[in-house]
N, C-alpha and C. Protein backbone atom coordinates (compact mmCIF):
# COMPACT_ATOMS: atom_id res chain seq x y z
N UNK A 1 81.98 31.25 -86.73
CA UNK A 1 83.06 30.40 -86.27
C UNK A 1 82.90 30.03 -84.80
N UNK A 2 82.31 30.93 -84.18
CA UNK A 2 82.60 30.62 -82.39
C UNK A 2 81.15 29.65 -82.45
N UNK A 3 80.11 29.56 -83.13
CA UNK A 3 79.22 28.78 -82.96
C UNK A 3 79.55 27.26 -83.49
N UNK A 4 80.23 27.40 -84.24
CA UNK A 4 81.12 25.88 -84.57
C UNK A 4 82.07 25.33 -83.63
N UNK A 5 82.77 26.26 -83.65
CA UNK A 5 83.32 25.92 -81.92
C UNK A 5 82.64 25.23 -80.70
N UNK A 6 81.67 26.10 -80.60
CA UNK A 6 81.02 25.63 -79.20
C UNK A 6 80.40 23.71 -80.01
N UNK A 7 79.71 24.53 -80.69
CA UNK A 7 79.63 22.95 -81.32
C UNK A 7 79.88 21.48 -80.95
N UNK A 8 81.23 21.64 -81.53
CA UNK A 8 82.57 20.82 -81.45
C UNK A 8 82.57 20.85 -79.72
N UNK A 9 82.95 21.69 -78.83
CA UNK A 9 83.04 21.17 -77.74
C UNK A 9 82.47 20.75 -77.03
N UNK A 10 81.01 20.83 -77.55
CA UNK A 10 79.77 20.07 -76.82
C UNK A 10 79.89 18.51 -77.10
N UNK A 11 80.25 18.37 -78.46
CA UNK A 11 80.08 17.17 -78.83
C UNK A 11 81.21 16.23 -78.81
N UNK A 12 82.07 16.58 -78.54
CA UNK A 12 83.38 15.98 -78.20
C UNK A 12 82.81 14.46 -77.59
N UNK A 13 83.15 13.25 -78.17
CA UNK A 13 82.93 11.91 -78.07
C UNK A 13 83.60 11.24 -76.75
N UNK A 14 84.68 11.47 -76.35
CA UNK A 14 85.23 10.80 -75.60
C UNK A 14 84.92 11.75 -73.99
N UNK A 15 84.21 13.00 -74.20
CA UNK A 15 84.01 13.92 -72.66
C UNK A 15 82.57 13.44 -72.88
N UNK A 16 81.77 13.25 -73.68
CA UNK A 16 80.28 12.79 -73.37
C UNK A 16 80.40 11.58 -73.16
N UNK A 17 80.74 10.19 -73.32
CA UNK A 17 81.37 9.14 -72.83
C UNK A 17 81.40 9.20 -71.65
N UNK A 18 82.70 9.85 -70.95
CA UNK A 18 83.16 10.49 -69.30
C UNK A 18 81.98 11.00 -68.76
N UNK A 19 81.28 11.84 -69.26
CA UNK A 19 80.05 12.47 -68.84
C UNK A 19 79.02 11.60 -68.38
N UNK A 20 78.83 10.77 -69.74
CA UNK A 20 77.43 9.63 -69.45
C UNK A 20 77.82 8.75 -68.52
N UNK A 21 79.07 8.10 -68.00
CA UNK A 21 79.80 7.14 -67.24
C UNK A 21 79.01 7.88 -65.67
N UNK A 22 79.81 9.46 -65.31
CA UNK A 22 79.68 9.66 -64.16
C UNK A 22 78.57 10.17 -63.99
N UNK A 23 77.63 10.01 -65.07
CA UNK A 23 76.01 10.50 -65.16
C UNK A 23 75.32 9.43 -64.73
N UNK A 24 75.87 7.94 -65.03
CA UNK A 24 75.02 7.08 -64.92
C UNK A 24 74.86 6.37 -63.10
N UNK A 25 76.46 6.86 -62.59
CA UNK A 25 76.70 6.60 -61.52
C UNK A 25 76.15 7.64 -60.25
N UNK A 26 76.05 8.94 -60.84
CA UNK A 26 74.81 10.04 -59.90
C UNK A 26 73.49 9.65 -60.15
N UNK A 27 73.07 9.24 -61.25
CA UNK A 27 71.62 8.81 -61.30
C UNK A 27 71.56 7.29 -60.28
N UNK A 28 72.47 6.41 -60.46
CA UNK A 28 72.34 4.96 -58.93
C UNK A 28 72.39 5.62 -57.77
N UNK A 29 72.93 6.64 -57.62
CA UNK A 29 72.82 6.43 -56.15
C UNK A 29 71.98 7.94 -56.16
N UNK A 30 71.09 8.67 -56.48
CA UNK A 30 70.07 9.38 -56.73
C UNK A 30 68.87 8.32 -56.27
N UNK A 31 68.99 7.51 -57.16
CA UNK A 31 67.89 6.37 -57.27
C UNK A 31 67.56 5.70 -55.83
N UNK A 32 68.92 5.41 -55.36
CA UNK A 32 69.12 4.80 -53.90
C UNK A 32 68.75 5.12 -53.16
N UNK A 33 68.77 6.57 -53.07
CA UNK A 33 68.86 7.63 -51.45
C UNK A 33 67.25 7.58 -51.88
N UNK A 34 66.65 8.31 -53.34
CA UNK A 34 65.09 8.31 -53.44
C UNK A 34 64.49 6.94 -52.68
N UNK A 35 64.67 5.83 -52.99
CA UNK A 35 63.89 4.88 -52.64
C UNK A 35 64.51 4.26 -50.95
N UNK A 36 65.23 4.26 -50.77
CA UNK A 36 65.78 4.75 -48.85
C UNK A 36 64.77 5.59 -48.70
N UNK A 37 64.74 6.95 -48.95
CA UNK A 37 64.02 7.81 -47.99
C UNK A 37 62.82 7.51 -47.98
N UNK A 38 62.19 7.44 -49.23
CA UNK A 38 60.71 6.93 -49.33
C UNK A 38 60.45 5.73 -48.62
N UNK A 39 61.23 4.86 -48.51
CA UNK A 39 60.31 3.57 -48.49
C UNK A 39 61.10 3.24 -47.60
N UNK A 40 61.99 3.30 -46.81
CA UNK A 40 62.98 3.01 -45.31
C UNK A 40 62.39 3.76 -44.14
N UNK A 41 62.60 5.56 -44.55
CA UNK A 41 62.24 6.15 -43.67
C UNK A 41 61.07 7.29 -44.16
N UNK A 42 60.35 6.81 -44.91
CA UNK A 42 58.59 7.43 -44.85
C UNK A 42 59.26 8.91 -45.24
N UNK A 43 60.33 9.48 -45.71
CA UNK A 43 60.11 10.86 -46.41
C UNK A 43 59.00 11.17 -47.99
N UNK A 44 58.74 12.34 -47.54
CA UNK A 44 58.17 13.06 -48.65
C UNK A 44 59.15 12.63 -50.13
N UNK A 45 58.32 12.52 -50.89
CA UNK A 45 58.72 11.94 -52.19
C UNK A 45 59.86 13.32 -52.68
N UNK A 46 59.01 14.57 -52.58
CA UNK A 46 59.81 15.47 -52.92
C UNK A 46 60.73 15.81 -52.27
N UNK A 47 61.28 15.37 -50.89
CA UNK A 47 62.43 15.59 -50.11
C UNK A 47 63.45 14.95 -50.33
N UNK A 48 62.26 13.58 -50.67
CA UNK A 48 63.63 12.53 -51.04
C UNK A 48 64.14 12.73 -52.60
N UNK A 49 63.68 13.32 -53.26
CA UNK A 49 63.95 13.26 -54.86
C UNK A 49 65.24 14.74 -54.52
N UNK A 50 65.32 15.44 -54.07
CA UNK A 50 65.63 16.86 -53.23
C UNK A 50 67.40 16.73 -53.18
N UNK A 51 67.16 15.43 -51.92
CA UNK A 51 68.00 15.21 -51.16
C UNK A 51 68.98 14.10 -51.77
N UNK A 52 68.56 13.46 -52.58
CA UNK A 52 69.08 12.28 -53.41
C UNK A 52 69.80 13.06 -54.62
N UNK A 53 68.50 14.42 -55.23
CA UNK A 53 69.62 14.72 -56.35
C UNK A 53 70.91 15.57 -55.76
N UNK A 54 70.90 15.93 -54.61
CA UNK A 54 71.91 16.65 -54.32
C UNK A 54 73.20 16.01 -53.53
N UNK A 55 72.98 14.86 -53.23
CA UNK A 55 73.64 13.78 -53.04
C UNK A 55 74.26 13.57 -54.69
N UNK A 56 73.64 13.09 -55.27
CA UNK A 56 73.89 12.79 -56.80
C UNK A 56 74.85 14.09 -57.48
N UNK A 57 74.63 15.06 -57.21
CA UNK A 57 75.30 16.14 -57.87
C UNK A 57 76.80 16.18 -57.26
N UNK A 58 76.96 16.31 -55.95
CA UNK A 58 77.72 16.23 -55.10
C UNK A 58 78.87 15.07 -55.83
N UNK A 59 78.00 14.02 -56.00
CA UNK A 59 78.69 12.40 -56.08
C UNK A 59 79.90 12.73 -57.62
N UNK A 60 78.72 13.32 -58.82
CA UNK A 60 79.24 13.52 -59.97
C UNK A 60 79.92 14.87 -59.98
N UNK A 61 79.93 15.89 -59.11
CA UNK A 61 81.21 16.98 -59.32
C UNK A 61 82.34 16.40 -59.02
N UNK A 62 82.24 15.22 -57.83
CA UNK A 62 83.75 14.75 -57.66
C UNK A 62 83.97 13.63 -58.55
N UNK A 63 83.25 13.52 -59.26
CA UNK A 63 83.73 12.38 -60.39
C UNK A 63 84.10 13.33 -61.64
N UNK A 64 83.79 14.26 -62.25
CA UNK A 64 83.63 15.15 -63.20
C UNK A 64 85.10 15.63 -62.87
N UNK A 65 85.09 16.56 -61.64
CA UNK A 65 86.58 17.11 -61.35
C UNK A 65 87.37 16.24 -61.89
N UNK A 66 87.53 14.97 -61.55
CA UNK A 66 88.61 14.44 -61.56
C UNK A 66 89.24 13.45 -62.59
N UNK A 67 87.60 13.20 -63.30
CA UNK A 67 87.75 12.27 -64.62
C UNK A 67 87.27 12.97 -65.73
N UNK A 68 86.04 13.60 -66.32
CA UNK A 68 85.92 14.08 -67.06
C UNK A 68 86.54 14.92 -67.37
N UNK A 69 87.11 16.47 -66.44
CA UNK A 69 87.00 17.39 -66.86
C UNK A 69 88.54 17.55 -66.10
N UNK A 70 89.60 16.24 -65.85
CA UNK A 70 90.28 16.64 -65.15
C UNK A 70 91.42 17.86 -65.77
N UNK A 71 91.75 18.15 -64.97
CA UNK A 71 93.57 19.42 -65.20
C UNK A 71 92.50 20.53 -65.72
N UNK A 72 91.33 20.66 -65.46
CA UNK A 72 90.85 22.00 -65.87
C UNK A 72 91.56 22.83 -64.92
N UNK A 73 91.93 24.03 -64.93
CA UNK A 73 92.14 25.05 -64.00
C UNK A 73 90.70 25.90 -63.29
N UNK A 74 90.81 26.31 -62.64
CA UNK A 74 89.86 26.92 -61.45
C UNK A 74 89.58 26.75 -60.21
N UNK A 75 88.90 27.80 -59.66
CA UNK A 75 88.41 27.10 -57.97
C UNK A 75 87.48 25.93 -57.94
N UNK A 76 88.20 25.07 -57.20
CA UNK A 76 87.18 23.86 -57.03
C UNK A 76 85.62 24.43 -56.59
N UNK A 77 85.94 25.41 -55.13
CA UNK A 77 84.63 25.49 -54.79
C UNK A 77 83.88 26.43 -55.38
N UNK A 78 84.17 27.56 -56.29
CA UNK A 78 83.57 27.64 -57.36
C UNK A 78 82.65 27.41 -58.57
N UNK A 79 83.48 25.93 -59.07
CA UNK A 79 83.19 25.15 -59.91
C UNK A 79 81.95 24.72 -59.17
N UNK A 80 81.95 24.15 -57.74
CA UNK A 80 80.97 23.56 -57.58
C UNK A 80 80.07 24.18 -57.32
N UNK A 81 79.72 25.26 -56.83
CA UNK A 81 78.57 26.38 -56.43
C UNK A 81 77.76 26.33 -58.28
N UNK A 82 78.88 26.83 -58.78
CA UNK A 82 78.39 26.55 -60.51
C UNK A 82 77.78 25.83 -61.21
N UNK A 83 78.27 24.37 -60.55
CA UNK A 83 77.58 22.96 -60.98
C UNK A 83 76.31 22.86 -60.46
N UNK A 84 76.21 23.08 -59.30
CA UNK A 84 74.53 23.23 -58.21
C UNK A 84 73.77 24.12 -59.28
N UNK A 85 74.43 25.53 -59.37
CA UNK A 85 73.34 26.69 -60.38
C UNK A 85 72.99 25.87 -61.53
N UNK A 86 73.93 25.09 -62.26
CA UNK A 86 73.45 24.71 -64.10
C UNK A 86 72.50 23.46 -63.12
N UNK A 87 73.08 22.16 -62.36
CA UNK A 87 71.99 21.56 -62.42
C UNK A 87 70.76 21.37 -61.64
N UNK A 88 70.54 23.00 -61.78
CA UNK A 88 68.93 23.55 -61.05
C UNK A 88 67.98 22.91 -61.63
N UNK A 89 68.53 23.68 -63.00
CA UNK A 89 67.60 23.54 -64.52
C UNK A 89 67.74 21.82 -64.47
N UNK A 90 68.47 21.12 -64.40
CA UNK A 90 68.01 19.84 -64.43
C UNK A 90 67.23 18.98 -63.21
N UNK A 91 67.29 19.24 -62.46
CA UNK A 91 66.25 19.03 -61.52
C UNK A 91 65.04 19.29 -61.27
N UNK A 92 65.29 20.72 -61.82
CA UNK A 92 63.50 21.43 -62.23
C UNK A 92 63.27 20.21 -63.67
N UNK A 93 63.71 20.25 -64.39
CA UNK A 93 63.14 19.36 -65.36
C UNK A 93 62.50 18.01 -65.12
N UNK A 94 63.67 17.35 -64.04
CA UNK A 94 63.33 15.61 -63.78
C UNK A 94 62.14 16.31 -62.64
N UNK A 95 61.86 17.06 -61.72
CA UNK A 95 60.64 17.20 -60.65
C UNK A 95 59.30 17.39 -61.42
N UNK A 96 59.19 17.89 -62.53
CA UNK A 96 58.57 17.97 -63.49
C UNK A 96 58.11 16.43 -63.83
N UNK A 97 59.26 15.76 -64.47
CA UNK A 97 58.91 14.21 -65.09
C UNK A 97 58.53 13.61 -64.16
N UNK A 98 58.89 13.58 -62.95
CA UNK A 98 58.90 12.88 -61.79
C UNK A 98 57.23 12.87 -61.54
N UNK A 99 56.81 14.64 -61.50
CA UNK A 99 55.24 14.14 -60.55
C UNK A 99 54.81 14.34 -61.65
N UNK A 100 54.64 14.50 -63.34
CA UNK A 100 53.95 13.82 -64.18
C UNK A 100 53.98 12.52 -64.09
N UNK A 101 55.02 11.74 -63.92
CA UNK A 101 55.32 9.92 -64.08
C UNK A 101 54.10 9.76 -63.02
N UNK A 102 54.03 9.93 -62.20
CA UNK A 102 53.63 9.47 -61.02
C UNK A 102 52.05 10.14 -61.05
N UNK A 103 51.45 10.74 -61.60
CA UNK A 103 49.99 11.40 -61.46
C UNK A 103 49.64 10.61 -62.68
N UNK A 104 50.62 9.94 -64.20
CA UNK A 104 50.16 8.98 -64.99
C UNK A 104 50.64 7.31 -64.87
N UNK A 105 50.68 7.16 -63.24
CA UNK A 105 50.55 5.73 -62.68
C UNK A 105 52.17 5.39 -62.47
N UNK A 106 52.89 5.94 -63.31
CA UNK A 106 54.61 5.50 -63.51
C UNK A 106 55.19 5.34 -61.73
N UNK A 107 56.04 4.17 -61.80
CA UNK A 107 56.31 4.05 -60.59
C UNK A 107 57.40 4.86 -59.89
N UNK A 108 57.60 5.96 -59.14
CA UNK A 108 57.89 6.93 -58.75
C UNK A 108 59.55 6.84 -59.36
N UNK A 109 60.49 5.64 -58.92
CA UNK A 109 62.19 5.94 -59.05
C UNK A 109 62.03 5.82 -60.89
N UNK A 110 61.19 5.23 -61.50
CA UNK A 110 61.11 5.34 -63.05
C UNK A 110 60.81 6.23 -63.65
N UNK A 111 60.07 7.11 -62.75
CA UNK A 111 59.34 8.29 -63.40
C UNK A 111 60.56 9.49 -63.20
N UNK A 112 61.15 8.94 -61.94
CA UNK A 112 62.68 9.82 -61.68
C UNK A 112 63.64 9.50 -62.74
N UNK A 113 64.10 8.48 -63.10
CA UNK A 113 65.32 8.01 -64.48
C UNK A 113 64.38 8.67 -65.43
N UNK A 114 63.40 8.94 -66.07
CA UNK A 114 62.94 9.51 -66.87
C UNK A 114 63.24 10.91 -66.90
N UNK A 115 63.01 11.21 -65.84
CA UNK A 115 63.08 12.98 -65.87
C UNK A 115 65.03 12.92 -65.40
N UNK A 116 65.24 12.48 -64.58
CA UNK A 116 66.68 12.51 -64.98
C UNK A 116 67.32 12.60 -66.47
N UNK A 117 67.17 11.35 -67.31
CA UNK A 117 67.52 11.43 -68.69
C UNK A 117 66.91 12.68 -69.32
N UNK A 118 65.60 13.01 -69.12
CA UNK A 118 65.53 14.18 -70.30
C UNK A 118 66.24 15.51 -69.37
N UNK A 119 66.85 15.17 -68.07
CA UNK A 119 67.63 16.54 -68.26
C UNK A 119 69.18 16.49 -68.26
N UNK A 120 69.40 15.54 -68.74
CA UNK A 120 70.57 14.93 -68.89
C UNK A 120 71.41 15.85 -70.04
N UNK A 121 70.74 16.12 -71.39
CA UNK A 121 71.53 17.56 -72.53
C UNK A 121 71.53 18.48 -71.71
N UNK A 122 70.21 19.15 -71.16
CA UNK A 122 70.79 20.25 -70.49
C UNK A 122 72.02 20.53 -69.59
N UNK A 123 71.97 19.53 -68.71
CA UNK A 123 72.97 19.74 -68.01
C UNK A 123 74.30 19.37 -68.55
N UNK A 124 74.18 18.37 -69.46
CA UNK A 124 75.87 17.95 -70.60
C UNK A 124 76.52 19.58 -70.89
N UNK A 125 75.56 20.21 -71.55
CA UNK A 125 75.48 21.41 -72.50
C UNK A 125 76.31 22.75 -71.43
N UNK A 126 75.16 23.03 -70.34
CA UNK A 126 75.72 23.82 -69.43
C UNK A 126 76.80 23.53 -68.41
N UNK A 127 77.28 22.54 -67.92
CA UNK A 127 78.09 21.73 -67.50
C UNK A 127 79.38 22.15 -68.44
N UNK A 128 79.35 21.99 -69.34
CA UNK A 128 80.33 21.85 -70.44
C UNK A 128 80.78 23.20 -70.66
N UNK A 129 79.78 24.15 -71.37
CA UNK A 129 79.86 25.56 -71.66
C UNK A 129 80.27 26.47 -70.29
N UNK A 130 79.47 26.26 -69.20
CA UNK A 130 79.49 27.38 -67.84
C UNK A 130 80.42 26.86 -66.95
N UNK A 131 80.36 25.36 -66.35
CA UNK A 131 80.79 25.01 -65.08
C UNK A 131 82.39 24.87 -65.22
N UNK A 132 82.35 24.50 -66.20
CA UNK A 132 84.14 23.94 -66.85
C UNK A 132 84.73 24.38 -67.65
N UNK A 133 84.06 25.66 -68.11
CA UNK A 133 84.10 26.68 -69.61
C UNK A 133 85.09 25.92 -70.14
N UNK A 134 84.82 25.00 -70.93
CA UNK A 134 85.13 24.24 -71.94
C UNK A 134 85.37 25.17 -73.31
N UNK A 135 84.53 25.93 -73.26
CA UNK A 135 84.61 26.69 -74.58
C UNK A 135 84.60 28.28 -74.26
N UNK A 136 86.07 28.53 -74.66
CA UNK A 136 86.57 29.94 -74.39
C UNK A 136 86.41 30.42 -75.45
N UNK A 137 85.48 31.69 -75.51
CA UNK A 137 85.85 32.45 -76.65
C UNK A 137 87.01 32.99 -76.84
């Protein structure tokens, strides 16, 4: 039963909706700050991919707080220390896609939306389950 549960609260239609909305709006301006730093001010690809997703994370906890996941109860700054830990694992994933894209020719902010999207479940999943415990046993 509790695995049907979690289930169900992963998949909930109208919070993955909210999710993908303020997912799509941390990945623009992820994208932004990457190609600013690189190509404005000559940073390291990996500083700027670094510094952009944490900009980006930043951008979507205060969108998440307040639209997705709003009237949750808890410490805000909590929540957010929480949100940084789950989307480690997604950043390790897109740095991954990122300097594969880019060692197989892919042009660096594409090779970033790539590895962004494939860590996009993970972080739905843990986001959902850990940061916002969505699903109380």
């Amino acid at each position: 039963m509790e695995v049907k549960k979690l289930l169900e609260t992963v998949a909930d239609v109208k919070r993955t909706i909210k999710f993908c909305a303020t997912s799509v709006l941390g990945l623009g301006l992820e994208t932004v700050v990457l190609i600013f730093l690189v190509e404005i001010l000559n940073s390291p690809l990996l500083v700027a991919k670094l510094v952009g997703a944490e900009a980006s994370i930043a951008a979507m906890f205060i969108l998440n707080n307040r639209y997705t996941y709003s009237g949750e109860p808890g410490k805000i700054m909590t929540r957010f220390l929480k949100s940084n830990l789950v989307r480690t694992g997604g950043i390790l994933i897109s740095l991954v896609a990122l300097e594969a894209g880019v060692r197989l020719g892919i042009w660096y902010p594409l090779a970033n939306i790539i590895g962004v999207c494939i860590g996009f479940a993970f972080n739905y999943g843990f986001e959902t389950v850990y940061t916002w415990k969505e699903h109380r046993f």
